[in-house]
C-alpha atoms as a PDB file:
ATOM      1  CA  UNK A   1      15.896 -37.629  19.551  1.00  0.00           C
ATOM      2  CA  UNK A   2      18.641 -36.576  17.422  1.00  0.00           C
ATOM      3  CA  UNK A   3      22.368 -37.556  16.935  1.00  0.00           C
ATOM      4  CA  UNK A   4      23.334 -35.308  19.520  1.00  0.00           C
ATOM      5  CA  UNK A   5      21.040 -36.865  21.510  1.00  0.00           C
ATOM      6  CA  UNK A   6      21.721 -40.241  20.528  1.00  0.00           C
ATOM      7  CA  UNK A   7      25.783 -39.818  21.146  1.00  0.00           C
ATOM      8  CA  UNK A   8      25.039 -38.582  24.716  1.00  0.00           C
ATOM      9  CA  UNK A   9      22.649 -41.870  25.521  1.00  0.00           C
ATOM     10  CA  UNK A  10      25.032 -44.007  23.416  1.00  0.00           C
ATOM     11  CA  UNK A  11      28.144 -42.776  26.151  1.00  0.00           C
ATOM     12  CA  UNK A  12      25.369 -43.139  29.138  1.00  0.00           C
ATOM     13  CA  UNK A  13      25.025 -46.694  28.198  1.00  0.00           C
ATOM     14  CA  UNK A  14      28.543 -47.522  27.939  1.00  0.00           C
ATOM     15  CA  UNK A  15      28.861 -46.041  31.410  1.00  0.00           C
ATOM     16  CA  UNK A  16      26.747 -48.707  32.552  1.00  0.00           C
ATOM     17  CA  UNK A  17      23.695 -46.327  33.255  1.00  0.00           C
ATOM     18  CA  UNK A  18      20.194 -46.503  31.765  1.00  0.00           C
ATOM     19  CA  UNK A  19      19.801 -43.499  29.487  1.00  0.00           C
ATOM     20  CA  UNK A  20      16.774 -41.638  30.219  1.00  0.00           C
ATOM     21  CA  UNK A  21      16.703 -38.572  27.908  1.00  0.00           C
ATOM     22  CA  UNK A  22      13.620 -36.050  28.242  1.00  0.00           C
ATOM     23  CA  UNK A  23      12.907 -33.966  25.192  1.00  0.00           C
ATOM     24  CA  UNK A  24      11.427 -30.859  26.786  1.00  0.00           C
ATOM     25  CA  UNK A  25       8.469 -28.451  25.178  1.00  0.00           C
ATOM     26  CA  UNK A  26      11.144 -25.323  24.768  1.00  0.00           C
ATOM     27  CA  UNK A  27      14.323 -24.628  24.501  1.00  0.00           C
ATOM     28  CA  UNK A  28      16.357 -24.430  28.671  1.00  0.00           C
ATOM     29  CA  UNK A  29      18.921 -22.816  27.615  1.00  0.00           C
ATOM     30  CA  UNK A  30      18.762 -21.611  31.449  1.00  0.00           C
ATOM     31  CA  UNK A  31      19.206 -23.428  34.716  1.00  0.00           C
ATOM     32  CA  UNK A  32      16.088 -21.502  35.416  1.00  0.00           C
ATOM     33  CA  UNK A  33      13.900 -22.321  32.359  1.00  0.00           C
ATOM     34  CA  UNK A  34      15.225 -25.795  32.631  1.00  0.00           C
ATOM     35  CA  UNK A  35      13.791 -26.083  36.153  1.00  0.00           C
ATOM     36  CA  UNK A  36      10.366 -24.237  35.701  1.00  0.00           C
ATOM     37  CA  UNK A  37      10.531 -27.252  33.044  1.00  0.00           C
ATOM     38  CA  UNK A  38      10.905 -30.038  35.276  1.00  0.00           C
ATOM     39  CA  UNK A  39       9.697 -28.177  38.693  1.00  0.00           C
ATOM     40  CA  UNK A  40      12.690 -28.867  40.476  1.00  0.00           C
ATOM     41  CA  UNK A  41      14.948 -26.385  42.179  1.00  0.00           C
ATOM     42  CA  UNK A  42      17.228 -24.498  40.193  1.00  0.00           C
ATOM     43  CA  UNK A  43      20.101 -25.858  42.235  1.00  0.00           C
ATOM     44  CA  UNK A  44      19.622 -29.201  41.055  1.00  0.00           C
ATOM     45  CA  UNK A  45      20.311 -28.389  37.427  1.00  0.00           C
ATOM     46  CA  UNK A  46      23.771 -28.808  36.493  1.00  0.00           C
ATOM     47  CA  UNK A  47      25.070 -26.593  34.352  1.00  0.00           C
ATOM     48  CA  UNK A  48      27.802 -27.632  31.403  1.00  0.00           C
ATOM     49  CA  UNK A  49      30.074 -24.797  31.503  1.00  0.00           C
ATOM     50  CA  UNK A  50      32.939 -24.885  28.924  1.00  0.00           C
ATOM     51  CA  UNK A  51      36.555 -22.876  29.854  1.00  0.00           C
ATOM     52  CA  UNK A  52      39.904 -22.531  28.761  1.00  0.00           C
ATOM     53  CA  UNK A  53      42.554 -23.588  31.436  1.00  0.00           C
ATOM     54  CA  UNK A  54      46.103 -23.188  30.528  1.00  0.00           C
ATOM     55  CA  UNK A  55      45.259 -23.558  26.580  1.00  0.00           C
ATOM     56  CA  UNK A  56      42.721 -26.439  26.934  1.00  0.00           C
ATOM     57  CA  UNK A  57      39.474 -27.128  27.855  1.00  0.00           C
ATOM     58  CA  UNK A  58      38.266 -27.761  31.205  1.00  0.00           C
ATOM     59  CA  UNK A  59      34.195 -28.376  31.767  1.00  0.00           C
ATOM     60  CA  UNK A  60      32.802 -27.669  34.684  1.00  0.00           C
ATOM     61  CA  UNK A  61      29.624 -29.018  36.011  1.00  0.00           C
ATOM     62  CA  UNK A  62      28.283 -26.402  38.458  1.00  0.00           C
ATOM     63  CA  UNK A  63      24.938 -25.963  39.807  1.00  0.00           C
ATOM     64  CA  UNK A  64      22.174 -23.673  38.732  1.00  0.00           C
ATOM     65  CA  UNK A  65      22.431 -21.936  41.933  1.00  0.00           C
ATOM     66  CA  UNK A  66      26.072 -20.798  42.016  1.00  0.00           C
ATOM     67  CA  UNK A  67      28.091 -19.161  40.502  1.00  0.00           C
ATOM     68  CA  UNK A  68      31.802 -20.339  39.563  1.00  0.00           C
ATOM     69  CA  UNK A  69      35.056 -18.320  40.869  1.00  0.00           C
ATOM     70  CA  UNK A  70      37.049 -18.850  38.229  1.00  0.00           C
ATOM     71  CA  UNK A  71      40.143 -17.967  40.236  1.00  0.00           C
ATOM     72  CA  UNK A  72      38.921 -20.620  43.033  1.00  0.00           C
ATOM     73  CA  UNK A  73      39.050 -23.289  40.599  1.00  0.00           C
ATOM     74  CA  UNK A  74      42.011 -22.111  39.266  1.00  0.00           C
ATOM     75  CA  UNK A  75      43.890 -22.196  42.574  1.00  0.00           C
ATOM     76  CA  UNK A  76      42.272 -25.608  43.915  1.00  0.00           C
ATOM     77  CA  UNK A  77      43.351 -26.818  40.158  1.00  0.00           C
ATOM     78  CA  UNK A  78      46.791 -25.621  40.449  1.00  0.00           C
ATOM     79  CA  UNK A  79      46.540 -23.702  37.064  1.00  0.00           C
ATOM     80  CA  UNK A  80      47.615 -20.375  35.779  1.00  0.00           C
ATOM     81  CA  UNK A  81      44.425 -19.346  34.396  1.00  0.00           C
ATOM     82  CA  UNK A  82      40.887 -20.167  34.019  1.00  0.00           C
ATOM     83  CA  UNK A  83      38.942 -18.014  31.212  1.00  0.00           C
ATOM     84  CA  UNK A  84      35.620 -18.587  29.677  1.00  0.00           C
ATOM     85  CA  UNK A  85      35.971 -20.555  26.252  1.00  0.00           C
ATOM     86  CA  UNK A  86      34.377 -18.820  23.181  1.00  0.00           C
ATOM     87  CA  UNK A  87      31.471 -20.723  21.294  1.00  0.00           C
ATOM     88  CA  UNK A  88      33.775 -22.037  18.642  1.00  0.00           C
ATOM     89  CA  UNK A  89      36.147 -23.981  21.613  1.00  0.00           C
ATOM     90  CA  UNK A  90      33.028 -25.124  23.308  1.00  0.00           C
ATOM     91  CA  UNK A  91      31.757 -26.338  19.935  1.00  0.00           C
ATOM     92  CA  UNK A  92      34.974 -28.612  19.020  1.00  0.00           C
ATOM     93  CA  UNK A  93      35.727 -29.693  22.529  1.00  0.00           C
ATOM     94  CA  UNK A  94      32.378 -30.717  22.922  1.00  0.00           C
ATOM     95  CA  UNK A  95      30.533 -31.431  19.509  1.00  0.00           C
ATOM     96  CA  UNK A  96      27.718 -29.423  20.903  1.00  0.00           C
ATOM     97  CA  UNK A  97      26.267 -25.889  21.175  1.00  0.00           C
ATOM     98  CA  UNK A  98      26.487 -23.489  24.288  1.00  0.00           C
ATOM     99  CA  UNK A  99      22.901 -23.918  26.302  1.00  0.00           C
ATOM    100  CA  UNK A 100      22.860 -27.696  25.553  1.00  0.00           C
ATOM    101  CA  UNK A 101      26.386 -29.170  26.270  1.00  0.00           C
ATOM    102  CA  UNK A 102      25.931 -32.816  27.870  1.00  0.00           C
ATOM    103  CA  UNK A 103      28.616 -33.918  30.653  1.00  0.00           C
ATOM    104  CA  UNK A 104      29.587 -36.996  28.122  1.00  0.00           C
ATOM    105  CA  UNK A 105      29.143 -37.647  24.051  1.00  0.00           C
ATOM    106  CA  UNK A 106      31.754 -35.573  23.428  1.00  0.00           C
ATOM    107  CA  UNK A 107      34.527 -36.480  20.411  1.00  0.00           C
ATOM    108  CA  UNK A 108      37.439 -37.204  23.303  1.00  0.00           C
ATOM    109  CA  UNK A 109      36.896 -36.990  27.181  1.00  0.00           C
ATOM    110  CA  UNK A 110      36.852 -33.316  28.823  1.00  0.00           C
ATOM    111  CA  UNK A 111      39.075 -33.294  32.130  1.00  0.00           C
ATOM    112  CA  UNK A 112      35.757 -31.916  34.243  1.00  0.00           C
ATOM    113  CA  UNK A 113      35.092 -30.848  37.646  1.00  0.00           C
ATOM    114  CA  UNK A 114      31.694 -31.253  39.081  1.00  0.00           C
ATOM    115  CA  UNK A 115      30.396 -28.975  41.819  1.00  0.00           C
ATOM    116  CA  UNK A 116      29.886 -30.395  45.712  1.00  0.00           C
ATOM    117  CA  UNK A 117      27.056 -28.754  46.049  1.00  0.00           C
ATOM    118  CA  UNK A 118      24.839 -31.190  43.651  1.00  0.00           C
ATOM    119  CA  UNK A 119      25.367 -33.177  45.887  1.00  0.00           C
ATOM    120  CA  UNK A 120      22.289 -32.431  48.057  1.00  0.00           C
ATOM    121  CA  UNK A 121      20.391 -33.145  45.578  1.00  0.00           C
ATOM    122  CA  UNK A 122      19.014 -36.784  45.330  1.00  0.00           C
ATOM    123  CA  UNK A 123      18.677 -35.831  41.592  1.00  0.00           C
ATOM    124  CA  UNK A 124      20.381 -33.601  38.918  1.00  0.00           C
ATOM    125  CA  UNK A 125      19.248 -32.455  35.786  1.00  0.00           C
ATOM    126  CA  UNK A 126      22.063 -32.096  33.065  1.00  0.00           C
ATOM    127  CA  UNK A 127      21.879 -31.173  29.318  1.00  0.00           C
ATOM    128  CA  UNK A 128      21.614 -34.111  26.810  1.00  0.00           C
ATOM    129  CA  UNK A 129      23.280 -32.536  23.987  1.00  0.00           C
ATOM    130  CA  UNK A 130      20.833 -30.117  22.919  1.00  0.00           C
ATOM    131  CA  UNK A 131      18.675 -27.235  24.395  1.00  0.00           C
ATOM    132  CA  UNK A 132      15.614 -29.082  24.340  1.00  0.00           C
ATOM    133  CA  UNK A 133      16.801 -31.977  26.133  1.00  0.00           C
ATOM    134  CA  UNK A 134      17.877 -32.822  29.526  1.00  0.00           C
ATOM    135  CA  UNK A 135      18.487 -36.134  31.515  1.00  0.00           C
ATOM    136  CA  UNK A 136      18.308 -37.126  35.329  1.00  0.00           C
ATOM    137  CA  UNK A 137      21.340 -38.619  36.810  1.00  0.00           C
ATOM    138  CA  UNK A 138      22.940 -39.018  40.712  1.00  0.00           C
ATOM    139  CA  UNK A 139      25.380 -37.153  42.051  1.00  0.00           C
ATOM    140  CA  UNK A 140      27.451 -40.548  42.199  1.00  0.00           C
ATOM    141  CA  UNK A 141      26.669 -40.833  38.409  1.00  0.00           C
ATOM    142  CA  UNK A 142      27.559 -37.765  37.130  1.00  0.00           C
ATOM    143  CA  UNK A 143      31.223 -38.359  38.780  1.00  0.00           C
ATOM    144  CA  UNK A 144      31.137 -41.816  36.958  1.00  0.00           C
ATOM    145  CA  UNK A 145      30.256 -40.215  34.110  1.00  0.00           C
ATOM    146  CA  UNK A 146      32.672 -37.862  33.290  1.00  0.00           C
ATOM    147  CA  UNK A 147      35.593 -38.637  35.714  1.00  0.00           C
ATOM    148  CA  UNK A 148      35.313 -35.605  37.131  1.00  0.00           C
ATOM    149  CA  UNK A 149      37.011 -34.245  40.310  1.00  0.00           C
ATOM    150  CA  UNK A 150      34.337 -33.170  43.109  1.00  0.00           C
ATOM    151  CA  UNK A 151      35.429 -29.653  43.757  1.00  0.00           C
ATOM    152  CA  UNK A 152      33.871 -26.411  45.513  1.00  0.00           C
ATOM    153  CA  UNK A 153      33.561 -24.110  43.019  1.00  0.00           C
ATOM    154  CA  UNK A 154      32.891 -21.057  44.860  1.00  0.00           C
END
């Protein structure tokens, strides 16, 4: 592991929850190459997708299987505008690189939305902070996690 790595399992800890961070053999940058990986569904990785709303960042945990209507979550939010965040934004907000953002470990906490739909999966795959690395967590854990808002994102 690395210190991206070890920041994510250091903020899994403190949320009471037994890191369990899986180095893969390649790079997922993919929700697809991340589940021919772990032979799971591709629904059942969650995706760490950085945006701008209204001038600050908003993460979104989505699944692998959908896609996210920006103006949905825009509306449901109640902001103005929801655009995607360039690799520089995603990079401070986060302390991590595009393809392996984590839903925690990040230098202050991300107001996040996490998709319904991983909920029907028993569990969910998310980044650990770097493209080669991934962790399992519960749908129930992943709220804890970040404080995130369950949210339809489609």
């Amino acid at each position: 592991m690395n210190e991206r790595n070890s920041l994510v399992a250091a903020a899994v800890a403190a949320a009471g929850i037994e890191p369990a961070i899986k180095i893969l053999d390649a790079d997922a940058k993919t929700a697809a190459a991340a589940a021919a990986q772990l032979g799971c569904e591709v629904g059942a990785i969650a995706n760490s997708l950085v945006f701008e709303c209204d001038g600050e960042p908003l993460l979104v945990m989505a699944s692998g299987a959908a896609r996210v209507d920006t103006d949905v979550v825009a509306q449901r939010l109640g902001a103005t505008a929801i655009n995607k965040a360039n690799p520089k934004l995603v990079r401070n907000a986060t302390g991590q690189v595009i393809g392996g953002v984590a839903p925690t470990g990040h230098p202050a906490p991300l107001r996040t939305v996490v998709d319904e739909t991983l909920a029907t999966y028993p569990v969910i795959w998310t980044a650990a902070g770097t493209a080669d690395s991934v962790m399992p967590l519960t749908y129930a854990q992943l709220l804890a996690l970040t404080g995130g808002m369950a949210l339809a994102v489609r």
